[in-house]
PDB file of N, CA and C in Angstrom:
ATOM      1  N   UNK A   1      -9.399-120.052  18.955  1.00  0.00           N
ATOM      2  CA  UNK A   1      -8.404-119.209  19.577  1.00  0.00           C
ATOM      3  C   UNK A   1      -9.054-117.890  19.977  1.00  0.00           C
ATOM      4  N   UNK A   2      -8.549-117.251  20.815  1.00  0.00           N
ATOM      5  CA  UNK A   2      -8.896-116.319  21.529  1.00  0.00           C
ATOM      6  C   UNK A   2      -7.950-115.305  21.529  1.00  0.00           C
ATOM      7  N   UNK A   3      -8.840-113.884  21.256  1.00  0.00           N
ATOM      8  CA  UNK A   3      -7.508-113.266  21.441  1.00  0.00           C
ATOM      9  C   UNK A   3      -8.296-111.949  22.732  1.00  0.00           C
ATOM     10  N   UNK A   4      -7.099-111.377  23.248  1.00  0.00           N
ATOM     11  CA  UNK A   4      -7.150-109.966  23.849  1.00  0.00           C
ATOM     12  C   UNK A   4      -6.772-108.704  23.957  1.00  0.00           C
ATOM     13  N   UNK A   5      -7.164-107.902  23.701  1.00  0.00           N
ATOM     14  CA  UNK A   5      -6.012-106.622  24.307  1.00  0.00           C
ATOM     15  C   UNK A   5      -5.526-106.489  25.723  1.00  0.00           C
ATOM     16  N   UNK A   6      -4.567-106.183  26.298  1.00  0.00           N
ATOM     17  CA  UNK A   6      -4.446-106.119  27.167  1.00  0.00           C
ATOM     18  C   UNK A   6      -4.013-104.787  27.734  1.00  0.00           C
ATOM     19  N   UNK A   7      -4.886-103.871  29.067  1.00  0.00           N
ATOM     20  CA  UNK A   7      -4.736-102.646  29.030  1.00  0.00           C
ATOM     21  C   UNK A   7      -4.155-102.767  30.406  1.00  0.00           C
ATOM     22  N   UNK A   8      -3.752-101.647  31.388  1.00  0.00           N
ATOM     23  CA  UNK A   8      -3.089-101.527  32.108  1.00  0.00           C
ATOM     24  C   UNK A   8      -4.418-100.449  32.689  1.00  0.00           C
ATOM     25  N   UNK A   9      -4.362-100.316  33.906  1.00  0.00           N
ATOM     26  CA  UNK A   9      -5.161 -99.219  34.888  1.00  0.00           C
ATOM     27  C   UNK A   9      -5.135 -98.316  34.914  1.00  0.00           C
ATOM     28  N   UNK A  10      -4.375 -97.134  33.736  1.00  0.00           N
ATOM     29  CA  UNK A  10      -3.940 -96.408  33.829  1.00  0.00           C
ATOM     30  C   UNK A  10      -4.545 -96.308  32.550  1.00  0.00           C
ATOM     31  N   UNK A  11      -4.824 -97.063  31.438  1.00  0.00           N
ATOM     32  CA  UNK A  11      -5.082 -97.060  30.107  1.00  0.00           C
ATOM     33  C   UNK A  11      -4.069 -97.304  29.141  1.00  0.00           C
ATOM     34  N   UNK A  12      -3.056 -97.197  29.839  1.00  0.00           N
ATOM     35  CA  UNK A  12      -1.945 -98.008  28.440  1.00  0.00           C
ATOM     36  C   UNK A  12      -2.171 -99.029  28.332  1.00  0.00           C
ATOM     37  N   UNK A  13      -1.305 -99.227  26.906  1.00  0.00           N
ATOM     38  CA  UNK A  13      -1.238-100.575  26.266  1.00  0.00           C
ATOM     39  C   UNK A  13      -0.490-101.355  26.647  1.00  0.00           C
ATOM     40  N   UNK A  14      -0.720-102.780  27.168  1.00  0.00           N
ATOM     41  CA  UNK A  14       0.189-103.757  27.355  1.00  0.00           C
ATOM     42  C   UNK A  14       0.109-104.793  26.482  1.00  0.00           C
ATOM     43  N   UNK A  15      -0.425-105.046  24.908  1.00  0.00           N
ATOM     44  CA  UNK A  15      -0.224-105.681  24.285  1.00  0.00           C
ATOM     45  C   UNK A  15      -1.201-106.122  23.996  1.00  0.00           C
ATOM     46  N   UNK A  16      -1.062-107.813  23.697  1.00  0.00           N
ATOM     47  CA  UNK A  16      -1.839-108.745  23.217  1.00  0.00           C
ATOM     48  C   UNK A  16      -1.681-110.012  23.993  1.00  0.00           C
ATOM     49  N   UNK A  17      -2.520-110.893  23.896  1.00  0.00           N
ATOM     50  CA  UNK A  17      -2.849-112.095  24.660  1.00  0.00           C
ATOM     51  C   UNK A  17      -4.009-113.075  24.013  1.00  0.00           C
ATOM     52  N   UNK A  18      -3.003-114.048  23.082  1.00  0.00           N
ATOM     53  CA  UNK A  18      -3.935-115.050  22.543  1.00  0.00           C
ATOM     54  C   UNK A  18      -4.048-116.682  23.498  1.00  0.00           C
ATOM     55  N   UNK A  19      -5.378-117.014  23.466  1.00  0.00           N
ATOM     56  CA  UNK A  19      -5.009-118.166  24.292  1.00  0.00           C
ATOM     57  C   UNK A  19      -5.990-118.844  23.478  1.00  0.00           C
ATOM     58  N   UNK A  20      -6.346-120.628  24.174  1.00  0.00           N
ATOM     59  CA  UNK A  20      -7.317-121.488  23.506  1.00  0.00           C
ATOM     60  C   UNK A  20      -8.198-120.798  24.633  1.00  0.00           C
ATOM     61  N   UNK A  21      -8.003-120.228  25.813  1.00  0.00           N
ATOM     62  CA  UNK A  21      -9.033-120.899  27.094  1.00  0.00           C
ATOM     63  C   UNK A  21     -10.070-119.445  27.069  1.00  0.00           C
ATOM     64  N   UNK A  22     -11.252-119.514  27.061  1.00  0.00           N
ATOM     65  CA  UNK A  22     -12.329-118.703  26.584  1.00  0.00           C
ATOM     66  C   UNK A  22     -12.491-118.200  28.179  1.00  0.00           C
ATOM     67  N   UNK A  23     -12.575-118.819  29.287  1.00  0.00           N
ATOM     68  CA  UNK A  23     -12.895-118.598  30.631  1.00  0.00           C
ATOM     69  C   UNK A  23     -11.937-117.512  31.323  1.00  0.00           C
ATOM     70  N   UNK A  24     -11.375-116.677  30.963  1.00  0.00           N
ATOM     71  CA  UNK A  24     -10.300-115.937  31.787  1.00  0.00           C
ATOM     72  C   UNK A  24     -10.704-115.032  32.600  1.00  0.00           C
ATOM     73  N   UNK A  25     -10.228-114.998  33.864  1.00  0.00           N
ATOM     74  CA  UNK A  25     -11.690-114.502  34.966  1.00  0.00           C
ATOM     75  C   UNK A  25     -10.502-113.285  35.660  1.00  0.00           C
ATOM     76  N   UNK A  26     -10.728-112.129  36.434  1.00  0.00           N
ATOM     77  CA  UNK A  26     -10.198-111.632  37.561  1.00  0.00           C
ATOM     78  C   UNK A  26      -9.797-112.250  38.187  1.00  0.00           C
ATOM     79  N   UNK A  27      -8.272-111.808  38.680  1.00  0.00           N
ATOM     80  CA  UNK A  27      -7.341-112.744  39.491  1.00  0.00           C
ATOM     81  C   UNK A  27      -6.457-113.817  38.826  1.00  0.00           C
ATOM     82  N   UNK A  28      -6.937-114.236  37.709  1.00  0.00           N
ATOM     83  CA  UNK A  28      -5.968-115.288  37.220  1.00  0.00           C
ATOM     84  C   UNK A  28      -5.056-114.543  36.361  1.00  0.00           C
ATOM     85  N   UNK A  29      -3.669-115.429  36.460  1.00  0.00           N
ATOM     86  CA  UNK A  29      -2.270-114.611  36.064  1.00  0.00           C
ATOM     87  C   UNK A  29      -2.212-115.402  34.802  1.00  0.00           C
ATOM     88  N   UNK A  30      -2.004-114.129  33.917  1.00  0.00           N
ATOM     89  CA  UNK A  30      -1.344-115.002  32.752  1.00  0.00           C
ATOM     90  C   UNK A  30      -0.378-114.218  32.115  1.00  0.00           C
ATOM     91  N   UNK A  31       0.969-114.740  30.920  1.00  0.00           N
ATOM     92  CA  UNK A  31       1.838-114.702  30.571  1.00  0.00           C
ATOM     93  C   UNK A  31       1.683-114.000  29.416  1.00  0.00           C
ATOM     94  N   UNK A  32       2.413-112.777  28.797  1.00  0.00           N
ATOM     95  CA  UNK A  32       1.899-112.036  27.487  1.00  0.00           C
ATOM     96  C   UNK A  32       3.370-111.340  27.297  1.00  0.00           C
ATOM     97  N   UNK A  33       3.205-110.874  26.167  1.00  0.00           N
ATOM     98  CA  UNK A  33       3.979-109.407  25.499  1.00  0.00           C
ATOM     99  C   UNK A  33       5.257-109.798  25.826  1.00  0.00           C
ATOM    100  N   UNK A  34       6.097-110.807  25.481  1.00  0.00           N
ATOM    101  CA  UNK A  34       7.673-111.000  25.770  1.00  0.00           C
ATOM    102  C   UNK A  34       7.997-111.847  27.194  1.00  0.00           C
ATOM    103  N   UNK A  35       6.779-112.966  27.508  1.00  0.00           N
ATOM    104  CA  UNK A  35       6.876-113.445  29.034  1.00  0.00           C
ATOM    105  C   UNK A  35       6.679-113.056  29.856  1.00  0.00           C
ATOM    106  N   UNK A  36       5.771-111.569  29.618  1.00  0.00           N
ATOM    107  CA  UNK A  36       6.031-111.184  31.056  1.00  0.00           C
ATOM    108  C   UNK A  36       4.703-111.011  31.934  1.00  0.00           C
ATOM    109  N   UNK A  37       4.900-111.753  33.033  1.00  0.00           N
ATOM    110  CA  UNK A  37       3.484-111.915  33.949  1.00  0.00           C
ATOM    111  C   UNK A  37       2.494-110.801  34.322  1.00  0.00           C
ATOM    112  N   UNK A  38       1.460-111.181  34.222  1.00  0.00           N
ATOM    113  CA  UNK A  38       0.603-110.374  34.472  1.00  0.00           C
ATOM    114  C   UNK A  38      -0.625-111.051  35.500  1.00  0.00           C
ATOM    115  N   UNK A  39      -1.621-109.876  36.507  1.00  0.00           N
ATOM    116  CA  UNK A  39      -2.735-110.637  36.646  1.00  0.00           C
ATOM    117  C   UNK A  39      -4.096-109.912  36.031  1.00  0.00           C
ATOM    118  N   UNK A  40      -4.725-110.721  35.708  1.00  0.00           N
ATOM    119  CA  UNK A  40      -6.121-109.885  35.513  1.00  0.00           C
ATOM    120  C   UNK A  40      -7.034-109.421  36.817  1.00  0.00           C
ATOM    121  N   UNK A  41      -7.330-108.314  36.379  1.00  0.00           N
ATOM    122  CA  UNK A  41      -7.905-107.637  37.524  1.00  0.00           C
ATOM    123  C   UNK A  41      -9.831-107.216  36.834  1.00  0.00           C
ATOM    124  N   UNK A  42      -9.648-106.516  35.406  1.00  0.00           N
ATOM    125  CA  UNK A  42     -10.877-107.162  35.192  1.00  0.00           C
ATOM    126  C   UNK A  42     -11.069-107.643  33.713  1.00  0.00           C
ATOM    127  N   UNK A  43     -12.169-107.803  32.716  1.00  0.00           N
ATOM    128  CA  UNK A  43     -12.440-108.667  31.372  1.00  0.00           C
ATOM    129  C   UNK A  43     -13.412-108.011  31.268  1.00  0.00           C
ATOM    130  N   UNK A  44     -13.413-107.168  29.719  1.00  0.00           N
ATOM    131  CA  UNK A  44     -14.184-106.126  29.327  1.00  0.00           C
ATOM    132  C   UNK A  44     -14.685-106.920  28.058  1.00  0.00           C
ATOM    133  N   UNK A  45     -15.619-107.671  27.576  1.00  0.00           N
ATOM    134  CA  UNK A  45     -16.303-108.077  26.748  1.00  0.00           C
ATOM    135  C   UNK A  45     -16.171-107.133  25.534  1.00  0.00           C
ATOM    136  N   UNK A  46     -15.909-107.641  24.031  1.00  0.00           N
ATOM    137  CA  UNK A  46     -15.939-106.498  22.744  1.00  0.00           C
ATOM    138  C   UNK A  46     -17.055-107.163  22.029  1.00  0.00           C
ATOM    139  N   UNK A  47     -18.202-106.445  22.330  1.00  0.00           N
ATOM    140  CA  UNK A  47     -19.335-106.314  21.440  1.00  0.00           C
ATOM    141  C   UNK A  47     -19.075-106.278  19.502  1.00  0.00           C
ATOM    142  N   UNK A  48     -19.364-107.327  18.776  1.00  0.00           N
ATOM    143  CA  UNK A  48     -18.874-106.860  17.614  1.00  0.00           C
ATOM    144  C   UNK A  48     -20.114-106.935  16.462  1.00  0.00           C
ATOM    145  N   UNK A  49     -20.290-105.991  16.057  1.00  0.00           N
ATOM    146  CA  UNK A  49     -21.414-105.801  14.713  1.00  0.00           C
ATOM    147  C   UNK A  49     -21.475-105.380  13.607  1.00  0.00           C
ATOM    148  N   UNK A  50     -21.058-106.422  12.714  1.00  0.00           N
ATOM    149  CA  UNK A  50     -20.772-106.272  11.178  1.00  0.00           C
ATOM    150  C   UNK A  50     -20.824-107.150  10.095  1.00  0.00           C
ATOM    151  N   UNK A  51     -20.689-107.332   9.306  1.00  0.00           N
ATOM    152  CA  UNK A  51     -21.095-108.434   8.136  1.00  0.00           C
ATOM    153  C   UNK A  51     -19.680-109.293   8.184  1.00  0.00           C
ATOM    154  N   UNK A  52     -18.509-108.281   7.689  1.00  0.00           N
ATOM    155  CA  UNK A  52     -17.689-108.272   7.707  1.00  0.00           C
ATOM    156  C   UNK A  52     -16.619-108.466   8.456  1.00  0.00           C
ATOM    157  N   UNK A  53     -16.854-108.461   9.884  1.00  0.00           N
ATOM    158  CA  UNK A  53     -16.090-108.532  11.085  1.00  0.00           C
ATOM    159  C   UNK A  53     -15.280-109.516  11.609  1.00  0.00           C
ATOM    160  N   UNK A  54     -13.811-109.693  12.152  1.00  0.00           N
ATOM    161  CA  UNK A  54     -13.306-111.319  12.382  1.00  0.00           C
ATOM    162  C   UNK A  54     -13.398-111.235  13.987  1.00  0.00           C
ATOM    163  N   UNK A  55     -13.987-112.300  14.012  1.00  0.00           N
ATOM    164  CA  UNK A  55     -14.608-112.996  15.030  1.00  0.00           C
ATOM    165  C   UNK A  55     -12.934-113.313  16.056  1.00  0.00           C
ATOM    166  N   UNK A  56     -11.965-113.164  15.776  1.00  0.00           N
ATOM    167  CA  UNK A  56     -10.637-113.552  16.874  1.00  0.00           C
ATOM    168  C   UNK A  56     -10.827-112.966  18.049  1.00  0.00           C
ATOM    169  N   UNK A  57     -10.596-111.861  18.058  1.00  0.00           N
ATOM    170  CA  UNK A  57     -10.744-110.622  19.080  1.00  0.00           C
ATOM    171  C   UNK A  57     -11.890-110.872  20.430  1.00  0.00           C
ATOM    172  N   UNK A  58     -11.746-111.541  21.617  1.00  0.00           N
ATOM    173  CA  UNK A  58     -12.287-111.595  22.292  1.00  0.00           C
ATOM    174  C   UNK A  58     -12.950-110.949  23.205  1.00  0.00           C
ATOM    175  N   UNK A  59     -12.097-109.620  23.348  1.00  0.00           N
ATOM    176  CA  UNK A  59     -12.589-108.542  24.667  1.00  0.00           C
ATOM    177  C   UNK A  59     -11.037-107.934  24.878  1.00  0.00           C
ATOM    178  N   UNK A  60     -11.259-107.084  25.970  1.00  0.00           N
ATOM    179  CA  UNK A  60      -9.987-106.710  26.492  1.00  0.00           C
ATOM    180  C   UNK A  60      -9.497-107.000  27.873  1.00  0.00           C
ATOM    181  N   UNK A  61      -8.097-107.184  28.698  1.00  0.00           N
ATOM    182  CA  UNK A  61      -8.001-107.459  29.542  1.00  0.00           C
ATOM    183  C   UNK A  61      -7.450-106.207  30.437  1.00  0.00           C
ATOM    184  N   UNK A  62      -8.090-106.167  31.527  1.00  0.00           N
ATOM    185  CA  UNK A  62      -7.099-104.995  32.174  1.00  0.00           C
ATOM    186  C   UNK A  62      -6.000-105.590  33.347  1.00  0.00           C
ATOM    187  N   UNK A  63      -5.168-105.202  33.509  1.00  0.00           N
ATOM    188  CA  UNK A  63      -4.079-106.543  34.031  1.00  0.00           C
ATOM    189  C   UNK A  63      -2.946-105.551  34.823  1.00  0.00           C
ATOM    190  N   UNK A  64      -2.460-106.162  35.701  1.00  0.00           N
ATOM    191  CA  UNK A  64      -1.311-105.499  36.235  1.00  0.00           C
ATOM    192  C   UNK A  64       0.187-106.263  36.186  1.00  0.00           C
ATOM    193  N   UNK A  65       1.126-105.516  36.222  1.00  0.00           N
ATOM    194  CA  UNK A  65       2.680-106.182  36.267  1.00  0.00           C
ATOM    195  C   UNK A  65       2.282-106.796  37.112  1.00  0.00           C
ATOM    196  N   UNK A  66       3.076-107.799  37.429  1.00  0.00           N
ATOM    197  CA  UNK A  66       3.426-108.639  38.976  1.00  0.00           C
ATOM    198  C   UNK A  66       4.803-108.885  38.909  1.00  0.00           C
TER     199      UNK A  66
END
């Protein structure tokens, strides 16, 4: 499972976004935070380095209403 943050262009928060699908590219729309559509515009990779660290957390998404 995969997870994301999802930010807005502006820098707010639009939530979270767990999926199975590891490939989520610019331009593709997906569904988050109470149903409500979004598209990705870009996918910010989260570098993670620690002993301790959980591996869920995939990156962040920056996304717009539609």
């Amino acid at each position: 499972m995969f997870k994301y943050e999802l930010r807005l262009a502006d820098g707010d928060d639009a939530g979270t976004f767990d999926t199975a699908d590891a490939g989520i590219q610019p331009g593709d729309q997906i569904r988050a935070d109470g149903n409500r559509l979004y598209r990705v515009t870009a996918v910010v990779a989260v570098e993670r380095i620690g002993e301790f660290v959980d591996a869920a957390e995939s990156g962040v998404l920056e996304v717009e209403p539609l």
